[in-house]
Protein backbone atom coordinates (compact mmCIF):
# COMPACT_ATOMS: atom_id res chain seq x y z
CA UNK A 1 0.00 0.00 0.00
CA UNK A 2 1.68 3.69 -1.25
CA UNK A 3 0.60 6.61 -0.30
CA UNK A 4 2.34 9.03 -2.88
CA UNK A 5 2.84 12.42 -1.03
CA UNK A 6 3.23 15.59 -3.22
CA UNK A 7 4.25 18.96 -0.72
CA UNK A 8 6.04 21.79 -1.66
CA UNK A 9 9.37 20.46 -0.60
CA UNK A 10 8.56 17.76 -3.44
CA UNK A 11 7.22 14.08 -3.91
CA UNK A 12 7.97 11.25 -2.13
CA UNK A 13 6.51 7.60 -1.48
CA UNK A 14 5.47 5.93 2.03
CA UNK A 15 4.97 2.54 2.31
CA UNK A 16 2.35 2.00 4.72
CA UNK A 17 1.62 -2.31 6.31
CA UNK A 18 -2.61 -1.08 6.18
CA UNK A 19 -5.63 0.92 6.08
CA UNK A 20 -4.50 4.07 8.24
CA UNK A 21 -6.05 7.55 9.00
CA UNK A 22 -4.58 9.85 6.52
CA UNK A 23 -3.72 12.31 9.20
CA UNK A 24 -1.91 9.53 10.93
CA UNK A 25 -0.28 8.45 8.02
CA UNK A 26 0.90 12.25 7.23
CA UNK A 27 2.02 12.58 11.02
CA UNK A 28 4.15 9.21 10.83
CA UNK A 29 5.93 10.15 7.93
CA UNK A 30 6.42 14.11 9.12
CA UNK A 31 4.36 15.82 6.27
CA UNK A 32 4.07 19.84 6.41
CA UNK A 33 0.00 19.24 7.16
CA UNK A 34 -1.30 21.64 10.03
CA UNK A 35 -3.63 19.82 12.30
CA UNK A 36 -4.55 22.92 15.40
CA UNK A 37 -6.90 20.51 17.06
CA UNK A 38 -4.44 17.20 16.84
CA UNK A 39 -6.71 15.43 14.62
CA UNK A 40 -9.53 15.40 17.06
CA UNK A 41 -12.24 16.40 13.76
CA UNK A 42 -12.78 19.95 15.83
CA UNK A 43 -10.81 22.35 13.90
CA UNK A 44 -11.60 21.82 10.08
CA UNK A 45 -8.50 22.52 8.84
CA UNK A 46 -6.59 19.69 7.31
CA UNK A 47 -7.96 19.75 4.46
CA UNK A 48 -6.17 18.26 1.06
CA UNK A 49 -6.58 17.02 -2.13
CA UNK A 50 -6.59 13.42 -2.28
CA UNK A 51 -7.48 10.67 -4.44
CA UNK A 52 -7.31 6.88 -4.77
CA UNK A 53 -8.14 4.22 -2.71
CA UNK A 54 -9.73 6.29 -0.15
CA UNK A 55 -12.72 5.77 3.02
CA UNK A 56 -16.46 6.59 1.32
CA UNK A 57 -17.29 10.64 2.17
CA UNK A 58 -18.80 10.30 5.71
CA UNK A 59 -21.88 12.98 6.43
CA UNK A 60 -19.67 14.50 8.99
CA UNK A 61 -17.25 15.07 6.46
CA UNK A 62 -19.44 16.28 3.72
CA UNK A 63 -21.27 19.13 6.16
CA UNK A 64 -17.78 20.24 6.98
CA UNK A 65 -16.12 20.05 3.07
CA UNK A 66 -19.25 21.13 1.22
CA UNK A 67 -20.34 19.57 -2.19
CA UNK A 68 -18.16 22.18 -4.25
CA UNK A 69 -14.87 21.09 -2.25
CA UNK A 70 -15.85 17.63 -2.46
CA UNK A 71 -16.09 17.74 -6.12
CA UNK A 72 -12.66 19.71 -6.40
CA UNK A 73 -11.09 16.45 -4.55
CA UNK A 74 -11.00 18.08 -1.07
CA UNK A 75 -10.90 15.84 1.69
CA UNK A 76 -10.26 15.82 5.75
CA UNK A 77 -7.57 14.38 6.67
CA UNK A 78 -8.58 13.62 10.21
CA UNK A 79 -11.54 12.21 8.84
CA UNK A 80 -10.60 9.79 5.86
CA UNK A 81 -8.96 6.35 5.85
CA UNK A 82 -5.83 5.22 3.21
CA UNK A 83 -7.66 1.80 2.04
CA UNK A 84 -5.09 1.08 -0.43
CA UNK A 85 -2.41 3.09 -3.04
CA UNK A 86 -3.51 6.76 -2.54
CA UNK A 87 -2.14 10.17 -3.42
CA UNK A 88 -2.16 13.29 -1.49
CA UNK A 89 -1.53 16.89 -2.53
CA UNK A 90 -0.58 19.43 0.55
CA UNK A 91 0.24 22.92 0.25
CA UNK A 92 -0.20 24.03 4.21
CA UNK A 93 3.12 26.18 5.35
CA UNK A 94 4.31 26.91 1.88
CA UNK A 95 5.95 30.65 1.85
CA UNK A 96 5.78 30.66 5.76
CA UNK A 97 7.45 34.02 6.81
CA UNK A 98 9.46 32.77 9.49
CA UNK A 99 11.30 35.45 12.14
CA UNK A 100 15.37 34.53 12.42
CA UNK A 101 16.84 38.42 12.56
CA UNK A 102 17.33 39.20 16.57
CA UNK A 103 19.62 41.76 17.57
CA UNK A 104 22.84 40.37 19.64
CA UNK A 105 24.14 42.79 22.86
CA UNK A 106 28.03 43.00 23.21
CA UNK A 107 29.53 39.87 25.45
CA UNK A 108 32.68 38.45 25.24
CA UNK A 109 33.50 35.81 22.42
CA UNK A 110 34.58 32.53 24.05
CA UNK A 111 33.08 30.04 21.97
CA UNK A 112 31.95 26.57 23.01
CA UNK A 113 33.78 25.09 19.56
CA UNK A 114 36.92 25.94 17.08
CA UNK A 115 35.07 26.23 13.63
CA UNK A 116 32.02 26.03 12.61
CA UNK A 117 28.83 27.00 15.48
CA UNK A 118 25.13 25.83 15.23
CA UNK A 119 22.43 27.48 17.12
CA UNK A 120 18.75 26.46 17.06
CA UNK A 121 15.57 27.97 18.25
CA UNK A 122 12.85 24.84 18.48
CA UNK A 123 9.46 26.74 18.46
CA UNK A 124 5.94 25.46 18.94
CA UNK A 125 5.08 26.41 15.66
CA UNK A 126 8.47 27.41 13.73
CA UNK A 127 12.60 26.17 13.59
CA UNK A 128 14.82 29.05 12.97
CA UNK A 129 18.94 28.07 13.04
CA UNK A 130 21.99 29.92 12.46
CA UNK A 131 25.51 28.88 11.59
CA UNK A 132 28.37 30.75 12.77
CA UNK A 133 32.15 31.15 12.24
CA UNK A 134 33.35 30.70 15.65
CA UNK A 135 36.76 32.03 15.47
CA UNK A 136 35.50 35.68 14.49
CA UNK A 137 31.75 35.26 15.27
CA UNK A 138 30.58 35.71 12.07
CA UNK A 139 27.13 34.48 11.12
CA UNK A 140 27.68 32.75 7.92
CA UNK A 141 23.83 31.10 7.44
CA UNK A 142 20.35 30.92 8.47
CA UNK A 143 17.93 28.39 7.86
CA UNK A 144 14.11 28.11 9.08
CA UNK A 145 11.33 25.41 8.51
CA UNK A 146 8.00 24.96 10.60
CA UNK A 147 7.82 22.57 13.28
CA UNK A 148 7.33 19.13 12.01
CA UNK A 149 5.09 18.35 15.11
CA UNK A 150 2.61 20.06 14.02
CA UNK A 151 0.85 17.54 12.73
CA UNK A 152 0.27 16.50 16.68
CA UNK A 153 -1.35 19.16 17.36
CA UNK A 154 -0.86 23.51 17.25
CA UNK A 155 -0.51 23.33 21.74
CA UNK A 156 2.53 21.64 23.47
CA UNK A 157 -0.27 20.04 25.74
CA UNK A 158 -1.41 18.14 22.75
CA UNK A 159 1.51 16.65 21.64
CA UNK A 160 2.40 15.96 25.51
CA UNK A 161 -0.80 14.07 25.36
CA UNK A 162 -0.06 12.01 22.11
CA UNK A 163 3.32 11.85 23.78
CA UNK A 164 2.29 10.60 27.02
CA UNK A 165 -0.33 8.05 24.79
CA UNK A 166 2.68 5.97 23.52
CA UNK A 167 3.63 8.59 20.30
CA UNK A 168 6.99 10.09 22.27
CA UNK A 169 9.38 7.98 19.48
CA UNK A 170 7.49 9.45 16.48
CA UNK A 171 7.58 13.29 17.69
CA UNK A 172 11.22 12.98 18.74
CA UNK A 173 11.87 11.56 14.93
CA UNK A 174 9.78 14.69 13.69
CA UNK A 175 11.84 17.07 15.33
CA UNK A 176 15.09 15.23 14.92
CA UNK A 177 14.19 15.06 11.29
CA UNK A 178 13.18 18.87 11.03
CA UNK A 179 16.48 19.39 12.36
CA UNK A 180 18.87 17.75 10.25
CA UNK A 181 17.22 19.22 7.28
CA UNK A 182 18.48 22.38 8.86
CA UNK A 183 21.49 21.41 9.45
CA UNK A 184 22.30 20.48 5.62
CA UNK A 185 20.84 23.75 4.30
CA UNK A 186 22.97 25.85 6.67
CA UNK A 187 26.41 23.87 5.36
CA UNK A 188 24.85 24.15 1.94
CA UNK A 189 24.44 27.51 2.13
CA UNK A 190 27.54 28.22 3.54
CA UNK A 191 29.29 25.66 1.35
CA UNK A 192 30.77 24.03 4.51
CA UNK A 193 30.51 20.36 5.52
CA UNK A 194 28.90 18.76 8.07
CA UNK A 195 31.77 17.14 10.04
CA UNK A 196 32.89 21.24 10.46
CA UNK A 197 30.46 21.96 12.92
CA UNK A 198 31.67 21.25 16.44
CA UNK A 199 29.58 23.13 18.45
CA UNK A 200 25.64 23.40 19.02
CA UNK A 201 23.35 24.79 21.11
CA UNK A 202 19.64 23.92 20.86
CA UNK A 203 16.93 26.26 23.02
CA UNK A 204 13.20 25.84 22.99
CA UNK A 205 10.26 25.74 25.63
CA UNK A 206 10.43 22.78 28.44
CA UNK A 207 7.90 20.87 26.12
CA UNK A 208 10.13 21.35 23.30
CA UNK A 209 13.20 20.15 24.75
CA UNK A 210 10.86 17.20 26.50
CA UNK A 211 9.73 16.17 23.26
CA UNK A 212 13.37 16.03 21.93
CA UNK A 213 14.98 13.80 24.76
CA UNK A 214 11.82 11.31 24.46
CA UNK A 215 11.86 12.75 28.23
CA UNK A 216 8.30 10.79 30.07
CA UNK A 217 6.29 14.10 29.80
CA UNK A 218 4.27 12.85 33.08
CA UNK A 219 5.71 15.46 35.33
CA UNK A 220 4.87 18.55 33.37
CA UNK A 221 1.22 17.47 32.09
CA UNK A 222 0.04 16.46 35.65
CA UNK A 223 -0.73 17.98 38.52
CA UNK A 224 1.15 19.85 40.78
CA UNK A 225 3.26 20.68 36.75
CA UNK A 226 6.90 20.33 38.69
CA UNK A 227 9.32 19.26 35.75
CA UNK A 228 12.03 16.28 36.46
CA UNK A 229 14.49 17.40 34.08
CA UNK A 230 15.35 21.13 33.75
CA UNK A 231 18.17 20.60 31.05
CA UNK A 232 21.02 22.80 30.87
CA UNK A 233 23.07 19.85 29.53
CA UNK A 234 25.27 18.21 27.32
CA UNK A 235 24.27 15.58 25.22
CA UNK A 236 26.03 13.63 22.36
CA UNK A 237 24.86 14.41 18.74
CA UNK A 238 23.82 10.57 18.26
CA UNK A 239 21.44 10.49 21.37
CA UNK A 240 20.08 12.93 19.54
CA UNK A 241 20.13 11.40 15.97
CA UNK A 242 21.61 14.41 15.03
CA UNK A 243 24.10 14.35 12.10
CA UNK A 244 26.70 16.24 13.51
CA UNK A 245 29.63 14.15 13.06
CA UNK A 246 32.22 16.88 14.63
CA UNK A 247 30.64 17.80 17.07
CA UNK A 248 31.30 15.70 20.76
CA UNK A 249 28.16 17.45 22.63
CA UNK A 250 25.08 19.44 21.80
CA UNK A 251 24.03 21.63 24.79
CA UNK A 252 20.31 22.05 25.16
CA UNK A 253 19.75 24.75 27.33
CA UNK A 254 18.26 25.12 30.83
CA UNK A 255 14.46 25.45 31.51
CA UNK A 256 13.22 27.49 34.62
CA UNK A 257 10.63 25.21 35.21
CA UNK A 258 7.28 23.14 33.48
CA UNK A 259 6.12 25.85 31.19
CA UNK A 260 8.87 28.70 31.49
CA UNK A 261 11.20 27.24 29.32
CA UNK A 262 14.88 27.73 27.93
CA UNK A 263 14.06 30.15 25.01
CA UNK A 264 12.56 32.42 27.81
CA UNK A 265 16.08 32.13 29.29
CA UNK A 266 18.01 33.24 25.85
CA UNK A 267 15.50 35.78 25.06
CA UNK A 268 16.55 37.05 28.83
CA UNK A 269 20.04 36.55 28.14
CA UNK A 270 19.24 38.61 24.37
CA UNK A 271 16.93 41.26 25.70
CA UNK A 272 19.98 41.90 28.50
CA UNK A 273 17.17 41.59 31.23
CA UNK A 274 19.41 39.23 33.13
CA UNK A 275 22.29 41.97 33.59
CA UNK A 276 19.62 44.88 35.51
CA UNK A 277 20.01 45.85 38.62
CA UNK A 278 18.08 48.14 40.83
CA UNK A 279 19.28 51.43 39.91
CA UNK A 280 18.34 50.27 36.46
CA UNK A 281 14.63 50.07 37.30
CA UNK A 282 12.15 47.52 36.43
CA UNK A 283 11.68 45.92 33.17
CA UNK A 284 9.80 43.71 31.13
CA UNK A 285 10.16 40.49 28.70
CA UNK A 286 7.40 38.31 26.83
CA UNK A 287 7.14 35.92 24.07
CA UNK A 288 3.56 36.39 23.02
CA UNK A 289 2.79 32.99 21.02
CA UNK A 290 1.10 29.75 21.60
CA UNK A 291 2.75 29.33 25.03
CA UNK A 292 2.87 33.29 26.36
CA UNK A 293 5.90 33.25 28.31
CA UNK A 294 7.01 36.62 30.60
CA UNK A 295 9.85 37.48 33.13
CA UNK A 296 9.49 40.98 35.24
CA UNK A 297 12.77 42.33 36.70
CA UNK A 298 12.42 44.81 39.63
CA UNK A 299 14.28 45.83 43.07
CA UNK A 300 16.64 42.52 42.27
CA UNK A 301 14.28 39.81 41.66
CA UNK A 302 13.44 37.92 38.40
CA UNK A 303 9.72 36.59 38.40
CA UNK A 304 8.31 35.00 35.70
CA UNK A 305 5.09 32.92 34.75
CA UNK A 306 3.29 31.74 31.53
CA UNK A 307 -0.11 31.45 30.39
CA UNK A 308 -1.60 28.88 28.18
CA UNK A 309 -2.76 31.90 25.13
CA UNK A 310 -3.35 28.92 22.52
CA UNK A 311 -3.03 28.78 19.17
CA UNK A 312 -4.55 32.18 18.31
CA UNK A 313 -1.98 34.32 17.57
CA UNK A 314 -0.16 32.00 14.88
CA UNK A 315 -3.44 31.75 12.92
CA UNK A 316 -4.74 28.55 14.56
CA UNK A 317 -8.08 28.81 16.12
CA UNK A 318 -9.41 30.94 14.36
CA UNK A 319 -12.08 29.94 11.36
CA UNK A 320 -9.64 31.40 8.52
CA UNK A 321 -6.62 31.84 10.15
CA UNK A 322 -2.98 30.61 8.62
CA UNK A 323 0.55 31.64 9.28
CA UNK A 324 2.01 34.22 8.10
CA UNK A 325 2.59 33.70 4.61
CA UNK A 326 1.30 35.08 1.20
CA UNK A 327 -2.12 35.21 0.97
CA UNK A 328 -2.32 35.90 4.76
CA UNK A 329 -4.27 39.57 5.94
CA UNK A 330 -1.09 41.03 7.95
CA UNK A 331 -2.82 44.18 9.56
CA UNK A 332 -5.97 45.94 9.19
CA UNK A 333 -6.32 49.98 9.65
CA UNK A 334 -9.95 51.30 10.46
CA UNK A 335 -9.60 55.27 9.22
CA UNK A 336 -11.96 58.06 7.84
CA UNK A 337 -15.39 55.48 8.01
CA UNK A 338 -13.52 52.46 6.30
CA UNK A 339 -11.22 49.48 6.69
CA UNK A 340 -8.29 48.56 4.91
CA UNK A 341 -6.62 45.56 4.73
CA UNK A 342 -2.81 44.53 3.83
CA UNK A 343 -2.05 41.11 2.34
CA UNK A 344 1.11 39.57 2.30
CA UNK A 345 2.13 39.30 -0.96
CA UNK A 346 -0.09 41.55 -2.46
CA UNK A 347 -2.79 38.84 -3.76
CA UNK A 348 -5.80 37.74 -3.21
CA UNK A 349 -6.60 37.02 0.65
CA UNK A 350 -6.66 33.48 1.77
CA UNK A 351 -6.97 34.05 5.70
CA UNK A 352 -5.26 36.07 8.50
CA UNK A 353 -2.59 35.86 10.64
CA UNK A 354 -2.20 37.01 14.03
CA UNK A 355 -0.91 40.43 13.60
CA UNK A 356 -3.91 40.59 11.13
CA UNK A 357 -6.01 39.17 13.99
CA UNK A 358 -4.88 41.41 16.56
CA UNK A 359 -5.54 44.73 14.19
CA UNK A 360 -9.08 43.45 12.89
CA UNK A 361 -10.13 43.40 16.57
CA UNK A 362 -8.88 47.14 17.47
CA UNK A 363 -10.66 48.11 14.31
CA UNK A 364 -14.00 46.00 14.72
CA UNK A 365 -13.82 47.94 18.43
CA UNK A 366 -13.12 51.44 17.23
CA UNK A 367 -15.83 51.10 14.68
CA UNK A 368 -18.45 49.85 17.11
CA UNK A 369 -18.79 46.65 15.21
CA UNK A 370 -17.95 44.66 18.42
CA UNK A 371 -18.36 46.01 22.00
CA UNK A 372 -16.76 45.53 25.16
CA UNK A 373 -18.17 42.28 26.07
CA UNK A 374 -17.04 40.91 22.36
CA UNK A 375 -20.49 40.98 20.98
CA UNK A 376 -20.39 41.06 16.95
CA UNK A 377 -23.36 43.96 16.49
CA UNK A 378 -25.36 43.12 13.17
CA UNK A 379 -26.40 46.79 13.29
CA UNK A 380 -25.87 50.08 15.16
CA UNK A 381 -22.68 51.07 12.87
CA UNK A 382 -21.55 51.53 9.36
CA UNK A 383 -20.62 47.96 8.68
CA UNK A 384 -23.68 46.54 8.20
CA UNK A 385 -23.46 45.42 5.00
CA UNK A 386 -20.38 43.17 6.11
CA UNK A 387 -22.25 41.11 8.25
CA UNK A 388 -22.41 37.74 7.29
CA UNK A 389 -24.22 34.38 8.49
CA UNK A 390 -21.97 31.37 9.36
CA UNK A 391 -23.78 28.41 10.86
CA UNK A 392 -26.43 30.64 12.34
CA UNK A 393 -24.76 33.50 13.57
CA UNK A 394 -23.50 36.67 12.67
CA UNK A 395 -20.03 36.86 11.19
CA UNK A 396 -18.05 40.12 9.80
CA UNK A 397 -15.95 40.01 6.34
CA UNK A 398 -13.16 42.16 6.50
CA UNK A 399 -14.28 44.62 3.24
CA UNK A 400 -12.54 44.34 -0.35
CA UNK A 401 -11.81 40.27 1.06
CA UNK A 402 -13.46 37.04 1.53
CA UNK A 403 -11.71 37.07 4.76
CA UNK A 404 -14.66 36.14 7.25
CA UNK A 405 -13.76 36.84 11.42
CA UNK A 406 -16.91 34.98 13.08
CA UNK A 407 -18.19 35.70 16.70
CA UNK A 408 -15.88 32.64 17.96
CA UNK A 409 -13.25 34.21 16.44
CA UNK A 410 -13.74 37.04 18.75
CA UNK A 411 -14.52 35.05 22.05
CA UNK A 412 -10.96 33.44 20.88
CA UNK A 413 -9.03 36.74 20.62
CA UNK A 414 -10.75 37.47 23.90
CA UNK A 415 -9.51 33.95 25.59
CA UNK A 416 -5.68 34.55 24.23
CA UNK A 417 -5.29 38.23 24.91
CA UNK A 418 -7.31 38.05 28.50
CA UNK A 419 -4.37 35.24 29.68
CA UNK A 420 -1.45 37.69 28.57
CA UNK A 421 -2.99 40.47 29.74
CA UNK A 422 -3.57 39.05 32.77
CA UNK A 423 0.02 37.03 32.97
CA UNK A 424 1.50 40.56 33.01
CA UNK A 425 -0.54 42.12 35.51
CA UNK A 426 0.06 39.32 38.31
CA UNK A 427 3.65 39.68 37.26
CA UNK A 428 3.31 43.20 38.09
CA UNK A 429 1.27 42.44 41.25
CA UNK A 430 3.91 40.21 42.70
CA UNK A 431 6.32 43.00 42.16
CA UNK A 432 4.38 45.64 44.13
CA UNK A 433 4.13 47.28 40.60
CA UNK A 434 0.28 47.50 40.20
CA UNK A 435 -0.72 50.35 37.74
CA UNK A 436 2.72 51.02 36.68
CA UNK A 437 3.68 51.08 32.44
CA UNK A 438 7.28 49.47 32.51
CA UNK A 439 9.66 49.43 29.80
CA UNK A 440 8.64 45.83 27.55
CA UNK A 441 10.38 43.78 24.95
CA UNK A 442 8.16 41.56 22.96
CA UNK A 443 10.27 38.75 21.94
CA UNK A 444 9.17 36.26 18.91
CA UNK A 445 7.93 36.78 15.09
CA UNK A 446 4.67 37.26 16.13
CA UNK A 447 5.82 40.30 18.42
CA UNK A 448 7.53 41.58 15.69
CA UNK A 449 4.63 42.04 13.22
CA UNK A 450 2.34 42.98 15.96
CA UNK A 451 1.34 46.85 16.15
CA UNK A 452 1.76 47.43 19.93
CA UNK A 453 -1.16 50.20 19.19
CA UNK A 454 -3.73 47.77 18.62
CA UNK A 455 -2.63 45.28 21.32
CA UNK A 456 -2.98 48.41 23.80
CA UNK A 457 -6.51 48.93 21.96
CA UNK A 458 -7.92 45.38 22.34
CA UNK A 459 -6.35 44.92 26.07
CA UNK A 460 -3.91 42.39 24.84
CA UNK A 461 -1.02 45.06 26.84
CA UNK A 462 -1.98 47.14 29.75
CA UNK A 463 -2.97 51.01 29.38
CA UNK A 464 0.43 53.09 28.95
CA UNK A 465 2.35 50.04 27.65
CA UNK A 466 2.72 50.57 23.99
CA UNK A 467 4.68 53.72 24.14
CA UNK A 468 7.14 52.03 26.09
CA UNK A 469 7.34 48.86 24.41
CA UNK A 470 9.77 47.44 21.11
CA UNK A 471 10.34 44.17 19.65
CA UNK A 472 13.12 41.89 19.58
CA UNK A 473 13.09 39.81 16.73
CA UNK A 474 13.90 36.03 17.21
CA UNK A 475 15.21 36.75 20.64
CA UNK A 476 15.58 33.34 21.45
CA UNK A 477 17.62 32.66 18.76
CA UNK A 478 19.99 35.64 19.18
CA UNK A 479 20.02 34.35 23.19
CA UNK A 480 21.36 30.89 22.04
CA UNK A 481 23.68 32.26 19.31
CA UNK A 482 25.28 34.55 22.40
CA UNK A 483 25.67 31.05 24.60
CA UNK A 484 27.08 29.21 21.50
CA UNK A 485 29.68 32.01 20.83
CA UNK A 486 30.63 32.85 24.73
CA UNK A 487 31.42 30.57 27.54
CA UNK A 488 30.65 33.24 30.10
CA UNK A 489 27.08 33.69 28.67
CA UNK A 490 26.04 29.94 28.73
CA UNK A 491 27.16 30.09 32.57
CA UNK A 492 25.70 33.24 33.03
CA UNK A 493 22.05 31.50 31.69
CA UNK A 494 22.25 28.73 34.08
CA UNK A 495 22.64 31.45 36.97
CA UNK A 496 19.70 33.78 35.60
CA UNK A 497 17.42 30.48 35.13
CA UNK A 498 18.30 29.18 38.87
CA UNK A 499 17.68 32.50 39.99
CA UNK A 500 14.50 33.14 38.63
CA UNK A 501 11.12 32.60 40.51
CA UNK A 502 7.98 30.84 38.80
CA UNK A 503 4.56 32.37 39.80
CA UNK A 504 2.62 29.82 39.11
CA UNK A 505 -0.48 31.11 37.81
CA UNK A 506 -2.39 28.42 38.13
CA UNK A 507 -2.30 29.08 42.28
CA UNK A 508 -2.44 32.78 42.04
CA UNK A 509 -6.18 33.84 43.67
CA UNK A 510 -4.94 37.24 41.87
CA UNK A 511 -4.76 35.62 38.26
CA UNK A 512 -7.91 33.85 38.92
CA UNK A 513 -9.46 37.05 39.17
CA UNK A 514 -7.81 38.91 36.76
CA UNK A 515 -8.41 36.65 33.93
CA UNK A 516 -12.04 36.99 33.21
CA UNK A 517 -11.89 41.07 33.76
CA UNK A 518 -9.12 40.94 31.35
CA UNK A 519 -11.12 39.33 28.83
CA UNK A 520 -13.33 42.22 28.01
CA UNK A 521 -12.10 44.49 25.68
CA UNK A 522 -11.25 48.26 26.77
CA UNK A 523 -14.42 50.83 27.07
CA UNK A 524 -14.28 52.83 24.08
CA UNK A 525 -14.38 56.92 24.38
């Protein structure tokens, strides 16, 4: 039995022993398919265009396809079986815009190797490496990819599910795979060979580096969330199935605990926040993505604390939402009576992405389209002829695209931005900083693209914030570049990360409280 896969890194063959789930056989053979929901047939949106020996077209499945898509060859992937030689067409993640540039402070170059330097930021949704010259520091490649787990699920806390469920092996062979397909673009890039590299450094959220090590995820999915393994260690390449054949040790760097993770650390170590002291005043750090992670620094104390956001802001969630590629609405300006939208590429629009998200919602607010509770009015405002019907309620298409945000597209926004919102203000509470706009560095692609004007507008910052905040880039990449290339800063990350203190949100009575007032969205003057 073949199932012939066509993507747009190319066709290959997978030999599969019997009938399987399509989304299971995708998954097992680390196909570019995005699957939010895990393949749990809630989310909709693995669709492809298959043909062959293929399951009959199930009622679910034809409600959810429609007869148009159906006839086109569209099918779900979560809900169709491989009965015998099948093909499958996939175009999900093609043209992803993926965040690698990060600015670097000045340390002192003591690298960890004597040639050749990899660094690798493992995000939920996206890979970013860089390969570096290690005698002069020189950055000689870059290479990005998205995360071939994807296919387990948008969330680290599905794939620590499917990984706790017996799948650990195949999402450590995803990611080990997504790796050393970086690693052979950056040496062909830089026209340098593989046995060259001698030094590595691989950051990424505790999940992420779980996931990795086939580490039993148990400890971190489970009540009372206390990791057994915070990292911070050296591990050799093959452990890892990593083709590095110069390189004696990768170091995978050191989580603060369960869900404040090692690329919270770098971004630290990137964003300087780990060198402040008190006469510097307090300052800020978060990486606003599927896992929002944040550390405050005030009066000589680190505190941190993340919040489960979801999906939202990389596109998943959300009825048409996609990464940010071409085709993707990017940002959305509500001026003089109308809205304009920007597309990413300049086409057609296929869907939004989260900056696009996070600007649709400031606009649908200023222009009374939604209200403070995230109600989607039908009428009351100039808009009315945007309103559309999706499965029985009121949805609003973003004008000049097909681009439709529905009312649970809003209640999701509202979910994502209330957690950050509210991550920052118990952050802020602990510190005896209520009410107080601090410097704050947004660290990931998402913050980059993000106007800090809407998130102020929708709640997604506190009041005052967005004049005093800027964005770091790939800060987590730049953090492990600046371990990779220094000695002092790799010892310096393991003090910061020891040093810092977890709120755990989960047991703040403060978070609990804040979270549902942060939901609603800012009363509009």
């Amino acid at each position: 039995m073949i199932l012939t896969i066509h993507s747009p890194g190319g066709t290959r063959t997978a030999a599969l022993p019997g009938p399987a789930r399509l989304s299971e056989a995708l998954a097992l053979h680390q196909a570019p398919l995005a699957m939010p929901c895990g393949g749990r047939r809630r989310c909709r949106k693995c669709r492809v265009r298959a043909q062959g020996a293929l399951s009959p077209v199930s009622e679910e499945e034809r409600a959810a396809l429609g007869e148009d898509a159906l006839a086109q060859g569209f099918r779900l992937a979560c809900m169709t079986t491989v009965e015998g030689d099948a093909q499958v067409t996939l175009g999900e993640g093609s043209g992803a815009q993926i965040l690698t540039a990060g600015s670097l402070p000045e340390f002192p170059l003591e690298p960890l190797g004597k040639r050749l330097g990899m660094a690798v930021d493992i995000g939920t949704t996206t890979l970013a490496a860089y390969l570096y010259r290690l005698s002069d520091g020189v950055l000689l490649a870059t290479a990005t990819a998205l995360n071939p787990q994807a296919p387990f699920g948008a969330d680290v806390i599905s794939r620590l599910q499917k990984s706790h469920e017996g799948q650990s092996r195949a999402l450590a062979q995803a990611i080990r795979q997504g790796l050393n397909g970086l690693i052979g673009r950056l040496c062909e890039t830089a026209r340098a060979e593989r046995g060259e590299i001698d030094a590595a450094v691989i950051t990424g959220n505790t999940a992420m580096a779980y996931l990795l090590t086939e580490q039993p995820p148990q400890s971190i999915i489970f009540v009372p969330f206390r990791q057994d393994r915070s990292f911070g260690e050296w591990l050799p390449p093959a452990d890892l199935e990593l083709d590095l054949p110069g390189c004696r040790a990768v170091y995978v760097t050191r989580c603060i605990s369960a869900y404040v993770g090692g690329d919270i650390t770098m971004a630290a170590m990137a964003a300087s926040l780990f060198r402040r002291t008190p006469t510097d005043g307090p300052s800020l750090l978060a990486d606003i993505g599927t896992n929002g992670e944040m550390v405050l620094y005030h009066d000589g104390a680190w505190y941190c604390c993340s919040t489960a956001a979801g999906p939202t802001f990389e596109g998943a969630g959300i009825s048409m939402g996609m990464t940010a590629r071409d085709g993707a609405v990017a940002a959305v300006e509500y001026r003089d009576g109308g809205m304009v939208s920007t597309v990413l590429g300049g086409g057609e629009a296929k869907g939004i992405c989260g900056s696009g998200i996070i600007d649709a919602a400031a606009a649908l607010l200023a222009a009374g389209v939604v209200d403070e509770t995230g109600y989607l009015c039908e009428d009351g405002h100039g808009f009315e002829d945007q309103i559309a019907d999706v499965d029985g309620r009121a949805a609003f298409r973003l004008p000049g695209t097909g681009v439709v945000l529905t009312q649970g597209d809003i209640r999701a926004v509202q979910l994502a931005k209330g957690a950050i919102c509210a991550g920052i203000r118990t952050l802020l509470h602990q510190a005896g900083l209520d009410g107080a706009a601090v410097p704050l560095d947004i660290a990931g692609g998402f913050g980059s693209y993000l106007r800090v004007a809407s998130a102020e507008a929708i709640g997604l910052i506190p009041p005052g914030f967005a004049a005093r905040t800027r964005a770091m880039g790939n800060a987590a990449g730049a953090g492990a570049s600046m371990v990779l290339l220094s000695r002092p800063m790799l010892e310096a990350s393991e003090d910061f990360s020891r040093r810092a203190q977890t709120v755990e949100l989960s047991e703040s009575r403060y978070f609990m409280d804040a979270y549902p007032e942060n939901m609603l969205f800012p009363e509009q003057e």
